[in-house]
C-alpha atoms as a PDB file:
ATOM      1  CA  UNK A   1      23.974 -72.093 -65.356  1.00  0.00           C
ATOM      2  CA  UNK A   2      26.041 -72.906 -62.173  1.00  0.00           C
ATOM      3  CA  UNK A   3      28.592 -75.917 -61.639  1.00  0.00           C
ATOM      4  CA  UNK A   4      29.805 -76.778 -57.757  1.00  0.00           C
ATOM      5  CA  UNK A   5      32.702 -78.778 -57.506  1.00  0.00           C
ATOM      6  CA  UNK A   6      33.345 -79.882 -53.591  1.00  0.00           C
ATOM      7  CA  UNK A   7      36.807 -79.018 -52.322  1.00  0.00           C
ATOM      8  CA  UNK A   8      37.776 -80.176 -49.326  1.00  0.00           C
ATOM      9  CA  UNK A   9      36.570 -76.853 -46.938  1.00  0.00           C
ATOM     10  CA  UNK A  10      34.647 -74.872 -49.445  1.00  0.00           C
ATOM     11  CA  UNK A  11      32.576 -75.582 -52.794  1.00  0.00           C
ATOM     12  CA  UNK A  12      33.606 -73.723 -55.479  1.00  0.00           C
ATOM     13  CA  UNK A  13      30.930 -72.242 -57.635  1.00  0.00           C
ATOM     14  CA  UNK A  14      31.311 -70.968 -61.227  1.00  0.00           C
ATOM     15  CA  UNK A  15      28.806 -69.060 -63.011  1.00  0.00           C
ATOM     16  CA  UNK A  16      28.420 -69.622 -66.896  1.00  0.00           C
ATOM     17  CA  UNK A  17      26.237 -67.427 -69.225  1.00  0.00           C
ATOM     18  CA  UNK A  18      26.185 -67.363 -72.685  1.00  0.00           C
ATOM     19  CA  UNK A  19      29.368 -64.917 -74.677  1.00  0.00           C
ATOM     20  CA  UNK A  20      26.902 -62.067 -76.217  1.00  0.00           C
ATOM     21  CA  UNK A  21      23.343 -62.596 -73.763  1.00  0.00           C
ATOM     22  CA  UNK A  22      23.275 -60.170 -72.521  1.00  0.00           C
ATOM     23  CA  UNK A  23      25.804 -57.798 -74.618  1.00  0.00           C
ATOM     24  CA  UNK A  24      28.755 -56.172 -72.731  1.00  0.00           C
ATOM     25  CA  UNK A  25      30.725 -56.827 -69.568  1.00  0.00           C
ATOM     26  CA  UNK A  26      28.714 -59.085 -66.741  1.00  0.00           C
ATOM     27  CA  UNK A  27      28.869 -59.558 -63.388  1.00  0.00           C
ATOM     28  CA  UNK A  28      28.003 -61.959 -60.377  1.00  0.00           C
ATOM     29  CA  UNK A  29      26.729 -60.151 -57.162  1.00  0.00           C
ATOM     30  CA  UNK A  30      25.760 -61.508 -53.948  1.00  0.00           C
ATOM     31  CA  UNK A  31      25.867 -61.657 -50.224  1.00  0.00           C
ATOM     32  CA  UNK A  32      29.027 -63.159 -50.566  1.00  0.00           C
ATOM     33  CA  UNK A  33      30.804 -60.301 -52.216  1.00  0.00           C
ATOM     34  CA  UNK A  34      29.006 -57.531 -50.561  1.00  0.00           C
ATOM     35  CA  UNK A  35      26.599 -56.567 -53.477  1.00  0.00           C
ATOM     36  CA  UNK A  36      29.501 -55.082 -55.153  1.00  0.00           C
ATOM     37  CA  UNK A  37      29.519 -54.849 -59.426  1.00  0.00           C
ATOM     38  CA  UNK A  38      33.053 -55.497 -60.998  1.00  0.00           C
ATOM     39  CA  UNK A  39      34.392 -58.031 -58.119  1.00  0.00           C
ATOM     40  CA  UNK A  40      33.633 -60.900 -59.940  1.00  0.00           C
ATOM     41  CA  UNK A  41      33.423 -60.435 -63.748  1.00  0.00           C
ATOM     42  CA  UNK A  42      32.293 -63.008 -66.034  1.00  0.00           C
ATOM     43  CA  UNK A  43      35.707 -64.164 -68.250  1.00  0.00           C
ATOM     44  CA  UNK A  44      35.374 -65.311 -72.378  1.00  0.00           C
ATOM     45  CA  UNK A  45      36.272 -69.016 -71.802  1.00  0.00           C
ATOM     46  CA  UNK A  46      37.193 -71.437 -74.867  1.00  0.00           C
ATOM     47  CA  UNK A  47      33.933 -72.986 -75.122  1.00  0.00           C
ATOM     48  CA  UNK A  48      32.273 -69.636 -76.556  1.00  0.00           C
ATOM     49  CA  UNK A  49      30.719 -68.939 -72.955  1.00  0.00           C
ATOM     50  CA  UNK A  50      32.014 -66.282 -70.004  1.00  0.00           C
ATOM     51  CA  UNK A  51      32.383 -67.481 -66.217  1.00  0.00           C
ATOM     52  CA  UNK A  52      33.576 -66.690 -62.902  1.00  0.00           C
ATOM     53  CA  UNK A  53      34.483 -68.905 -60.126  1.00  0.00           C
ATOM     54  CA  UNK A  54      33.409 -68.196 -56.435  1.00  0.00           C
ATOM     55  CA  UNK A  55      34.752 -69.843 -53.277  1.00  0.00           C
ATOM     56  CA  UNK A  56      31.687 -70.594 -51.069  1.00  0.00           C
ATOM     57  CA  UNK A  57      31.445 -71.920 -47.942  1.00  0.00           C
ATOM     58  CA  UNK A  58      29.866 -75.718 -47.936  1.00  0.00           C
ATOM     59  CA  UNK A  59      26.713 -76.370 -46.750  1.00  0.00           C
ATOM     60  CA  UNK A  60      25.555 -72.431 -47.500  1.00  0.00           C
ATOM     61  CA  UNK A  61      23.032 -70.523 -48.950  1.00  0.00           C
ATOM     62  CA  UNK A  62      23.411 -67.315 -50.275  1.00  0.00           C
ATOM     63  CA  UNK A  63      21.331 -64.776 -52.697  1.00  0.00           C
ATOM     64  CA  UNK A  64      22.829 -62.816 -56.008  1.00  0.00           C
ATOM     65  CA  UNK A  65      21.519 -61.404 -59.255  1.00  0.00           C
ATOM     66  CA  UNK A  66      23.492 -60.596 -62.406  1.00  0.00           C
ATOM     67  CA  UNK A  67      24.256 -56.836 -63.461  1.00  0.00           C
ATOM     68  CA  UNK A  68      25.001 -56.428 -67.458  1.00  0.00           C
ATOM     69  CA  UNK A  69      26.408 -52.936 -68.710  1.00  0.00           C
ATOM     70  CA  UNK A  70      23.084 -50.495 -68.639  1.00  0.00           C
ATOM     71  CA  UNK A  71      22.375 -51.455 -65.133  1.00  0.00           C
ATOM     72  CA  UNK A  72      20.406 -54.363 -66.235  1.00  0.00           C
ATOM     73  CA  UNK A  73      19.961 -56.723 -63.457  1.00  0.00           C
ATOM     74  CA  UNK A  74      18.628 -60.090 -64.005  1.00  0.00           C
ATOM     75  CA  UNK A  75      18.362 -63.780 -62.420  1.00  0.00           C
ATOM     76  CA  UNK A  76      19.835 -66.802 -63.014  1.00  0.00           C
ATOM     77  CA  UNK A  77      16.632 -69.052 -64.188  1.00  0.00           C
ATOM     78  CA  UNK A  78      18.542 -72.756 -64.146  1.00  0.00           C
ATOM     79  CA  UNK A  79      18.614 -72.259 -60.355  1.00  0.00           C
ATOM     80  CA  UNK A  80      14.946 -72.877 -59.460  1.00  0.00           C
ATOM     81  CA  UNK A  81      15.414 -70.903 -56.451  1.00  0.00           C
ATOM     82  CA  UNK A  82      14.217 -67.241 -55.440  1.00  0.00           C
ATOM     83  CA  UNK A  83      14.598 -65.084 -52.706  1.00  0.00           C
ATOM     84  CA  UNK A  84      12.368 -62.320 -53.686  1.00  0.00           C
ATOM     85  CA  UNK A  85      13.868 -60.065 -56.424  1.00  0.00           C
ATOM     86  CA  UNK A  86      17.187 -62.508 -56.218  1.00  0.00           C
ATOM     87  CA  UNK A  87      18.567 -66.152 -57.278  1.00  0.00           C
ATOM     88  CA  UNK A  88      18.978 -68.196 -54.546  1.00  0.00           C
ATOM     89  CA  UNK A  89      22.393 -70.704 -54.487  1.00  0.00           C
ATOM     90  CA  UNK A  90      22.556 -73.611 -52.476  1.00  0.00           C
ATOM     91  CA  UNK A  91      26.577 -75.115 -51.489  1.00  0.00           C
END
């Protein structure tokens, strides 16, 4: 799941999974952190989810993919968007 919130020269995106799907550490990785694992790690939050906020340029679009310990990649399906193997975010 993904919430935007508008800022005055960016949108900031945070990325919200479930606590234990998948099991282990999780990351966000995208275009706009250079593919790299680790930079932006999902974080236990009170709520019993993980997330990680990312500042975005507004009025952007930019591919990523989730990588879970194992080297399990996988999509974020409440987007709706694809671009090919990836998830597709809209600012």
């Amino acid at each position: 799941m993904l919430e935007r919130t508008l800022r005055n020269h960016h949108t900031e995106v945070t990325f919200i999974l479930p606590a234990d799907i998948p099991p282990g550490p999780v990351s966000v990785v995208g275009d706009f952190n250079g593919w790299q694992p680790g930079i932006h790690a999902l974080c236990p939050r009170k709520d019993g989810k993980r997330s990680v906020t990312v500042e975005l340029p507004t009025e952007s679009t930019h591919s990523f993919r989730y990588l879970a310990a194992g080297d399990y990649w996988f999509n974020d399906e409440s987007v709706g968007y694809q671009d090919g193997p990836n998830s597709r975010l809209y600012t």
